[in-house]
PDB file of N, CA and C in Angstrom:
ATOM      1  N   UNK A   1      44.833-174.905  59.228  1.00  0.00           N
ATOM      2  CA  UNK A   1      45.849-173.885  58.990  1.00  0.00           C
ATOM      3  C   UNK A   1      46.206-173.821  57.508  1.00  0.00           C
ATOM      4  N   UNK A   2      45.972-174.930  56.821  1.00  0.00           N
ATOM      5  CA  UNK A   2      46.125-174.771  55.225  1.00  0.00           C
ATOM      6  C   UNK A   2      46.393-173.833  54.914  1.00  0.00           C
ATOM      7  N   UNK A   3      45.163-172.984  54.247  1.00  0.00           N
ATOM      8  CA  UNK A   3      44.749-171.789  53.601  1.00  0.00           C
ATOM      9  C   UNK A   3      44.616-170.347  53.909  1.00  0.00           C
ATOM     10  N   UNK A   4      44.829-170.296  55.101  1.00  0.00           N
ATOM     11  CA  UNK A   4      44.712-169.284  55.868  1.00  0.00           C
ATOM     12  C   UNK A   4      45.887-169.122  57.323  1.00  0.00           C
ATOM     13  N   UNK A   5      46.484-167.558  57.487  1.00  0.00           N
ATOM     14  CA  UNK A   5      46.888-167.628  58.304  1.00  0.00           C
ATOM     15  C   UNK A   5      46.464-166.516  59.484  1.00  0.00           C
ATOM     16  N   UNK A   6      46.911-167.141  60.669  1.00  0.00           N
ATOM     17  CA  UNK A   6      45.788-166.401  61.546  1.00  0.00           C
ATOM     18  C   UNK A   6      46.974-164.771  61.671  1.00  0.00           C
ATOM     19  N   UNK A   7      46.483-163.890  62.740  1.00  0.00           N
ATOM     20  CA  UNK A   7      47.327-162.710  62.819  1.00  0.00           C
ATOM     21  C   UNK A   7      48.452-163.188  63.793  1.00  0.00           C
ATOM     22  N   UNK A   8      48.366-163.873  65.003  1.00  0.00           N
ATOM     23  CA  UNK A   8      49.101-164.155  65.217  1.00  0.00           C
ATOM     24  C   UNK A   8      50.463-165.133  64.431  1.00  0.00           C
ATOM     25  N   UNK A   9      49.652-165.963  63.529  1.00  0.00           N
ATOM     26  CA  UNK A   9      50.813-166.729  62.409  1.00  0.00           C
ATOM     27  C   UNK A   9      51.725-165.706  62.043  1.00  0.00           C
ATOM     28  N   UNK A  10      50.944-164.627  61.290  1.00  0.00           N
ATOM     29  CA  UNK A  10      51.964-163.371  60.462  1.00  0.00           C
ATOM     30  C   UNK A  10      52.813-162.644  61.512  1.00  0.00           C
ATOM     31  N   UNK A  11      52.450-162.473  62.773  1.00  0.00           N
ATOM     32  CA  UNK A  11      53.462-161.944  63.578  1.00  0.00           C
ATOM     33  C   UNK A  11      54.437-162.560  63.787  1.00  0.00           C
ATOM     34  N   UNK A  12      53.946-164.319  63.872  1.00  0.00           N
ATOM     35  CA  UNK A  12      55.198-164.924  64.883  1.00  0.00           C
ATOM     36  C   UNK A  12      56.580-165.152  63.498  1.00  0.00           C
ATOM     37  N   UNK A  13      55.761-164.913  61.900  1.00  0.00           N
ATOM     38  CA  UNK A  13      56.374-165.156  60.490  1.00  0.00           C
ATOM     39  C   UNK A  13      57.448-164.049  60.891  1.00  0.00           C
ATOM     40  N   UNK A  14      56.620-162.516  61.016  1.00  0.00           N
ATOM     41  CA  UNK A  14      57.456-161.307  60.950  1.00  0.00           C
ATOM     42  C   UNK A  14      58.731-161.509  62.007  1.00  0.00           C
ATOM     43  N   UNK A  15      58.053-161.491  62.835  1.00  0.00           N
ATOM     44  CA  UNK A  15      59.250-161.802  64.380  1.00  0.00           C
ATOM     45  C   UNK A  15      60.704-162.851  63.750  1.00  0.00           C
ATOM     46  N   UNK A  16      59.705-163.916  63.077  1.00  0.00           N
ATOM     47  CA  UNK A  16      61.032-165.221  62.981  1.00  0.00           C
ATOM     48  C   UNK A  16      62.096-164.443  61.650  1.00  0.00           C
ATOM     49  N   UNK A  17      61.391-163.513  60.832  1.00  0.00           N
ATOM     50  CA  UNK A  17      62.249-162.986  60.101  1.00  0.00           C
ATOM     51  C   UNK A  17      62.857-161.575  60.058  1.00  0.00           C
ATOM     52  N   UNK A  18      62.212-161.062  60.901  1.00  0.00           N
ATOM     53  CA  UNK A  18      63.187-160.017  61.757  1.00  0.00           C
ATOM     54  C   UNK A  18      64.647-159.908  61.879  1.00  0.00           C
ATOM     55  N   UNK A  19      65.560-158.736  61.621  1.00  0.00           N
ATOM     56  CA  UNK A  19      66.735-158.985  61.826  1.00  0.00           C
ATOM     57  C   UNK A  19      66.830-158.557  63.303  1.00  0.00           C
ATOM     58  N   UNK A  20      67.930-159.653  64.621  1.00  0.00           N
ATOM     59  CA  UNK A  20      67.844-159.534  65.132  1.00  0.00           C
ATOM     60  C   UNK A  20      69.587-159.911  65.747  1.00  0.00           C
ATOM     61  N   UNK A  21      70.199-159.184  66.967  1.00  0.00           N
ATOM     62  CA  UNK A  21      71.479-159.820  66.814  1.00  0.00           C
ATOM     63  C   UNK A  21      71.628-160.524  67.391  1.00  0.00           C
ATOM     64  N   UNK A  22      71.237-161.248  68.411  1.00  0.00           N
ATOM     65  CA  UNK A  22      71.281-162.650  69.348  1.00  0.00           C
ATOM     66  C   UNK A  22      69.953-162.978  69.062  1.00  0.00           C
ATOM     67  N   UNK A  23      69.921-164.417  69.424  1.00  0.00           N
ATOM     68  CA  UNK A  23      68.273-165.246  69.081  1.00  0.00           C
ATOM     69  C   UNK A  23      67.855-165.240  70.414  1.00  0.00           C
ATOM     70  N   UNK A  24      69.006-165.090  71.604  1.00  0.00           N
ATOM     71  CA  UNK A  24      68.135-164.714  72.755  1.00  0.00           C
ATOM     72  C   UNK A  24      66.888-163.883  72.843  1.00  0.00           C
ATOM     73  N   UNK A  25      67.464-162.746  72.693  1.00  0.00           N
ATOM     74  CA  UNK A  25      66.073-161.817  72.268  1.00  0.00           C
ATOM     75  C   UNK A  25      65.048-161.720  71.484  1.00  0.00           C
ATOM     76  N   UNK A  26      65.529-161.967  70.232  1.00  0.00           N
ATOM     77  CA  UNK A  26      64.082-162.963  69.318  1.00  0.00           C
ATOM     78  C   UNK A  26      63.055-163.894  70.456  1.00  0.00           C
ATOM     79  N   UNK A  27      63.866-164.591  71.033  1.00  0.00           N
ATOM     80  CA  UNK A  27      63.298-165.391  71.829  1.00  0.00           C
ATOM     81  C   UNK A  27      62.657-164.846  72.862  1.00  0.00           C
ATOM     82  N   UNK A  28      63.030-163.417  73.426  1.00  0.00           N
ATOM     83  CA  UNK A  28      62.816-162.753  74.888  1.00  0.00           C
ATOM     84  C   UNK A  28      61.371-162.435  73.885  1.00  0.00           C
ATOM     85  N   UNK A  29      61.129-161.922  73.051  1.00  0.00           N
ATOM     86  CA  UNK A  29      60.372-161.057  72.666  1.00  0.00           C
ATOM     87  C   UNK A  29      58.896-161.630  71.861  1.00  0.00           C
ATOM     88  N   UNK A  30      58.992-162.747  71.854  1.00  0.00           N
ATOM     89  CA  UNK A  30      58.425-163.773  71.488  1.00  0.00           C
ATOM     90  C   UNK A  30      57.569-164.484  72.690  1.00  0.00           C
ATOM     91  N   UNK A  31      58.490-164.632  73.838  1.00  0.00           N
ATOM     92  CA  UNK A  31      57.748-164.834  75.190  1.00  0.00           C
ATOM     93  C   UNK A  31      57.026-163.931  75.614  1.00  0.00           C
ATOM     94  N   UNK A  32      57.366-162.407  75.341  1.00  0.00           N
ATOM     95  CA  UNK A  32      56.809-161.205  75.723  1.00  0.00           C
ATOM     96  C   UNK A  32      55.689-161.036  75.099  1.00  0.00           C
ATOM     97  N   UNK A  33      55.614-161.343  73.667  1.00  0.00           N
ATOM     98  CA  UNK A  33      54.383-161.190  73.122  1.00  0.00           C
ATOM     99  C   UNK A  33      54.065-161.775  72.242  1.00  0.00           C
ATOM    100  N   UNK A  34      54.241-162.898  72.480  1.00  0.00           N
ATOM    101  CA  UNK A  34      53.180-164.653  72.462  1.00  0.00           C
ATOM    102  C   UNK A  34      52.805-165.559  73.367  1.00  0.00           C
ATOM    103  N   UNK A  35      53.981-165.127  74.611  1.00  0.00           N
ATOM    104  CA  UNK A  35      53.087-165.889  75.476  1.00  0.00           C
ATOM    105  C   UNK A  35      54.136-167.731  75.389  1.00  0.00           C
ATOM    106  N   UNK A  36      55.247-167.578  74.333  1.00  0.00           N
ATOM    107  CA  UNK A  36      55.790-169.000  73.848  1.00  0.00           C
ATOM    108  C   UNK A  36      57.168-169.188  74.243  1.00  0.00           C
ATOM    109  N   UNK A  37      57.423-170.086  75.047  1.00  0.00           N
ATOM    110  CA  UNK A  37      58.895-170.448  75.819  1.00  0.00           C
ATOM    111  C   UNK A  37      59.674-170.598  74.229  1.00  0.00           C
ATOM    112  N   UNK A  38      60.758-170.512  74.595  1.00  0.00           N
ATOM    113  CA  UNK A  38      61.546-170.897  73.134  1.00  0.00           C
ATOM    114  C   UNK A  38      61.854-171.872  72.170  1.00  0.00           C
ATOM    115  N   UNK A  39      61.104-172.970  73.158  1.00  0.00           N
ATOM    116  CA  UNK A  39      60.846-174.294  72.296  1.00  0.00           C
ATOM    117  C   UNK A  39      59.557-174.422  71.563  1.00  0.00           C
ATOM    118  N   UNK A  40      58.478-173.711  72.200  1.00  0.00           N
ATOM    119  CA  UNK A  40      57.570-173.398  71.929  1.00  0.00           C
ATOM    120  C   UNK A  40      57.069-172.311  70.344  1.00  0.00           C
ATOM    121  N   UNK A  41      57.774-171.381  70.772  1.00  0.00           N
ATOM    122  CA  UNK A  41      58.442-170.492  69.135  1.00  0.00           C
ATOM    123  C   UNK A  41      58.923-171.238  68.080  1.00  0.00           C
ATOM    124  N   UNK A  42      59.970-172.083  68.845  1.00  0.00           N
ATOM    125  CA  UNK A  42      60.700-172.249  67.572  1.00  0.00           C
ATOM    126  C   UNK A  42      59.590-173.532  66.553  1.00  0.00           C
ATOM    127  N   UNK A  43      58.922-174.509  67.694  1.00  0.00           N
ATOM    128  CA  UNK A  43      58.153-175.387  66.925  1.00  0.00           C
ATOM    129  C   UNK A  43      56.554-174.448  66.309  1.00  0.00           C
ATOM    130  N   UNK A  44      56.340-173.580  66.458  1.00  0.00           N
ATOM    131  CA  UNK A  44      55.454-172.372  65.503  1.00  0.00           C
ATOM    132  C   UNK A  44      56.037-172.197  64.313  1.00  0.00           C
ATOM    133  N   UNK A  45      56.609-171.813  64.589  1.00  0.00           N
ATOM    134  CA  UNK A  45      57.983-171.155  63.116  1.00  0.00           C
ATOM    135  C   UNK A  45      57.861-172.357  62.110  1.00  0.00           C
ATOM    136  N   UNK A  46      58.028-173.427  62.779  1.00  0.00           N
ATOM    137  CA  UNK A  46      58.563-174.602  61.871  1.00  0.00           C
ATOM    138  C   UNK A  46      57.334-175.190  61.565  1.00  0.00           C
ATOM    139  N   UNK A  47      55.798-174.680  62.300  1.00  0.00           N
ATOM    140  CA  UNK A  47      54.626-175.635  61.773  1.00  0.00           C
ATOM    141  C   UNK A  47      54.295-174.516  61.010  1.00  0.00           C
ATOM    142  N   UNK A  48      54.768-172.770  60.884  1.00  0.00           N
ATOM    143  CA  UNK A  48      54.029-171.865  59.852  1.00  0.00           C
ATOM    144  C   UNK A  48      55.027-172.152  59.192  1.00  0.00           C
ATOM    145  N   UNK A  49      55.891-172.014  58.841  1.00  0.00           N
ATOM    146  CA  UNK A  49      56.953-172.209  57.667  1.00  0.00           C
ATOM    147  C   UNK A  49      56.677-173.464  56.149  1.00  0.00           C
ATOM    148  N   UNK A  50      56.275-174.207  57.283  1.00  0.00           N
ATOM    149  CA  UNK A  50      56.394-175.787  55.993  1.00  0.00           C
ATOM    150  C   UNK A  50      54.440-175.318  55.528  1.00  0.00           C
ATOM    151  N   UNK A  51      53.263-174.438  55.624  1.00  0.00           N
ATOM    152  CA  UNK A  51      52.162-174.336  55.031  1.00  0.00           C
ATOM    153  C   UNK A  51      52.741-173.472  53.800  1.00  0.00           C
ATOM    154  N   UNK A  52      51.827-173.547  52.668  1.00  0.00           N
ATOM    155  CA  UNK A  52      51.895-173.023  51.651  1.00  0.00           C
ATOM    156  C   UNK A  52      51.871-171.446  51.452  1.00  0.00           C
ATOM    157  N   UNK A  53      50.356-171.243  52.526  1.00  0.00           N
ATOM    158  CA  UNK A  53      50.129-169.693  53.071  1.00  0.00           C
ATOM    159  C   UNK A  53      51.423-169.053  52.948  1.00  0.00           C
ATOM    160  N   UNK A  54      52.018-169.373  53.974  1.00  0.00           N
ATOM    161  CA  UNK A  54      52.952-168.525  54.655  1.00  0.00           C
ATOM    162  C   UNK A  54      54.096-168.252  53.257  1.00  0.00           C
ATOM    163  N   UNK A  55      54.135-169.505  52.430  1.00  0.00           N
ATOM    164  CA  UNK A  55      55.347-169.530  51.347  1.00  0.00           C
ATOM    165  C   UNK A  55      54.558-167.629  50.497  1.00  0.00           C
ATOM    166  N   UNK A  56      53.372-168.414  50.502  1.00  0.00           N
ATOM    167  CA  UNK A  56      52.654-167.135  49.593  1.00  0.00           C
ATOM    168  C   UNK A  56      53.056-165.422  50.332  1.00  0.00           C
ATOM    169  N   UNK A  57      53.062-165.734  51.035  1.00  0.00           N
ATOM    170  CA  UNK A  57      52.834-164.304  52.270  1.00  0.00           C
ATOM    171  C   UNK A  57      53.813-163.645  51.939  1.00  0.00           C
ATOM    172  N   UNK A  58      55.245-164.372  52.218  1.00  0.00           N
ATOM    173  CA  UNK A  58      56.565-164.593  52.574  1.00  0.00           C
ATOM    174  C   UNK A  58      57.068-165.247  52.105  1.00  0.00           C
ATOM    175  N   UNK A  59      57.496-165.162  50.605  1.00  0.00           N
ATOM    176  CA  UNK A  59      58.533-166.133  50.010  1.00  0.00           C
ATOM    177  C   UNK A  59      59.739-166.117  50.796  1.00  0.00           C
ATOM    178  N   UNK A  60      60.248-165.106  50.306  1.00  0.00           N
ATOM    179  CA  UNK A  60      61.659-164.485  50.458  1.00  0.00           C
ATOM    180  C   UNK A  60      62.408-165.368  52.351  1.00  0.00           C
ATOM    181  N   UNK A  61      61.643-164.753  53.094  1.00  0.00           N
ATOM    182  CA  UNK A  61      61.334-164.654  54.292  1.00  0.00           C
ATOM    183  C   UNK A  61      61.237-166.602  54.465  1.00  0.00           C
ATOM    184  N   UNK A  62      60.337-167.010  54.115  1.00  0.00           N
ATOM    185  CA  UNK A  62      59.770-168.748  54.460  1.00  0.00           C
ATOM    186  C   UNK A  62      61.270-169.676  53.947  1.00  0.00           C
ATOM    187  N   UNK A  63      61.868-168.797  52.607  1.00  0.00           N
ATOM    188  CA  UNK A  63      62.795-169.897  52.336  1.00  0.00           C
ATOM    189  C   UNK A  63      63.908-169.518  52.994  1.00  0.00           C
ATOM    190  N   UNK A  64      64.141-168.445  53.339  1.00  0.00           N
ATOM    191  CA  UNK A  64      65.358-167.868  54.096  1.00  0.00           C
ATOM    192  C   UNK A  64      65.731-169.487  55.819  1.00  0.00           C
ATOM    193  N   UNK A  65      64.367-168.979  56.288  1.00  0.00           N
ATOM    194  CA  UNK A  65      63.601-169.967  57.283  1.00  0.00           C
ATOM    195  C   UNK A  65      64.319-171.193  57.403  1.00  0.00           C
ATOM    196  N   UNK A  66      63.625-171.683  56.132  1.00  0.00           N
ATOM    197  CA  UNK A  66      63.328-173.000  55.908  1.00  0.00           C
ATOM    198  C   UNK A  66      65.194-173.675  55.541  1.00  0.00           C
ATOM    199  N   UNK A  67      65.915-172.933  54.866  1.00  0.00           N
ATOM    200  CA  UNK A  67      67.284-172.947  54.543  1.00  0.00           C
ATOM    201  C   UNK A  67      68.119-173.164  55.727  1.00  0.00           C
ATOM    202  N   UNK A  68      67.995-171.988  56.890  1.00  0.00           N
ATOM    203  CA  UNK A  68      68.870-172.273  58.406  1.00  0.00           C
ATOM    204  C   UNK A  68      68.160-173.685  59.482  1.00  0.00           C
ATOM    205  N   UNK A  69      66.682-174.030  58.695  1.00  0.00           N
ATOM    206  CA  UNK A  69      66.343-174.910  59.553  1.00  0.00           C
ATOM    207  C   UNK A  69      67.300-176.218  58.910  1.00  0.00           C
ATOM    208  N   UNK A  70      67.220-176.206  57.905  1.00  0.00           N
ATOM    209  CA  UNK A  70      68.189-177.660  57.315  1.00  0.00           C
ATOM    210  C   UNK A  70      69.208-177.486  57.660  1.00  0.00           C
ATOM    211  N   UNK A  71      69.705-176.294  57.332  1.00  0.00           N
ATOM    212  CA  UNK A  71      71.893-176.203  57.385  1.00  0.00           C
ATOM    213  C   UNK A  71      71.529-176.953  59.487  1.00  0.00           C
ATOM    214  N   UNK A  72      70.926-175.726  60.242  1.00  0.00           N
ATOM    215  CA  UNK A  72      70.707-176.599  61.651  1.00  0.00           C
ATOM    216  C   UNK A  72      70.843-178.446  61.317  1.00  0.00           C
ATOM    217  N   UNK A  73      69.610-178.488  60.768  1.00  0.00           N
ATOM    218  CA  UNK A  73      69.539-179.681  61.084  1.00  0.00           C
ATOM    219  C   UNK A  73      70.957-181.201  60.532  1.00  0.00           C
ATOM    220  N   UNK A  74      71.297-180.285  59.276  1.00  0.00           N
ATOM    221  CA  UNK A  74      72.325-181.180  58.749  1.00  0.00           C
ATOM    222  C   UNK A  74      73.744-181.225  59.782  1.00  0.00           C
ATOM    223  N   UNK A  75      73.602-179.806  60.388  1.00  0.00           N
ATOM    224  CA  UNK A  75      74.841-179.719  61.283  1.00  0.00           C
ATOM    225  C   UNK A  75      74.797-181.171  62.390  1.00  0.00           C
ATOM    226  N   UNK A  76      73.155-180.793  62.885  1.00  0.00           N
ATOM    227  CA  UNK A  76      73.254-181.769  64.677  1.00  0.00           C
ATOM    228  C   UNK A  76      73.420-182.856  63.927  1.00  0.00           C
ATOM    229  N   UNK A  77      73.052-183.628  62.586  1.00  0.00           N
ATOM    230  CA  UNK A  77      73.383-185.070  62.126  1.00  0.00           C
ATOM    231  C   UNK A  77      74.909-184.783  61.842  1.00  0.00           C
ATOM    232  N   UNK A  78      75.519-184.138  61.750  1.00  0.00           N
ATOM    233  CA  UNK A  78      77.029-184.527  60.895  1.00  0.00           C
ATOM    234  C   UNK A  78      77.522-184.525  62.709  1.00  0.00           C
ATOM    235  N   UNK A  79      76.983-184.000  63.749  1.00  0.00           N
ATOM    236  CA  UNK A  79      77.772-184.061  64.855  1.00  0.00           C
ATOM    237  C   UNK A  79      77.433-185.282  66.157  1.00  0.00           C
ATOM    238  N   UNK A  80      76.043-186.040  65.466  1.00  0.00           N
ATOM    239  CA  UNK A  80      75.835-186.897  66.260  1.00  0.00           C
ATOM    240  C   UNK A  80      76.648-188.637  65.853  1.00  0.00           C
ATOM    241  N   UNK A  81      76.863-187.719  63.978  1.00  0.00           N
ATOM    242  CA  UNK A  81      77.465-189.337  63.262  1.00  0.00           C
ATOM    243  C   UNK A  81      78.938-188.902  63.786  1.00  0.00           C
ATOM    244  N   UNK A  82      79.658-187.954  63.982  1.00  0.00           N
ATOM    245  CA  UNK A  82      80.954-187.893  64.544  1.00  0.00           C
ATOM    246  C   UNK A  82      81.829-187.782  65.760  1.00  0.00           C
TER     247      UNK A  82
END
């Protein structure tokens, strides 16, 4: 996956950066046409996000990403240490 991303990568990129108003539906629509339960999506997102490709493709878009995946992740640690 290095160097190259497949068509489905760039869709599931477009989809994850899509404005959308609940993530339910991101999620509905993602099952609809990928075929990927929502745990399933979300760990795509997070294995196209961290390749270089995708930074190239999709700056804007990859760091946007990559930004709500930390603030997430810093949240569930500040709520598992409290």
């Amino acid at each position: 996956m290095g160097n190259t991303m497949t068509d489905e990568d760039k869709a599931i990129l477009k989809l994850a950066t899509a404005p959308y108003k609940y993530a339910a539906a991101r999620e509905a629509d993602a099952r609809e046409r990928f075929g990927l339960t929502a745990t399933q999506y979300s760990q795509a997102v997070n294995r196209i996000i961290d390749t270089p490709v995708a930074r190239a493709t999709d700056p804007h878009g990859t760091a946007l990403l990559i930004r709500q995946r930390t603030t997430r992740s810093t949240g569930t640690l500040r709520r598992r240490l409290f």
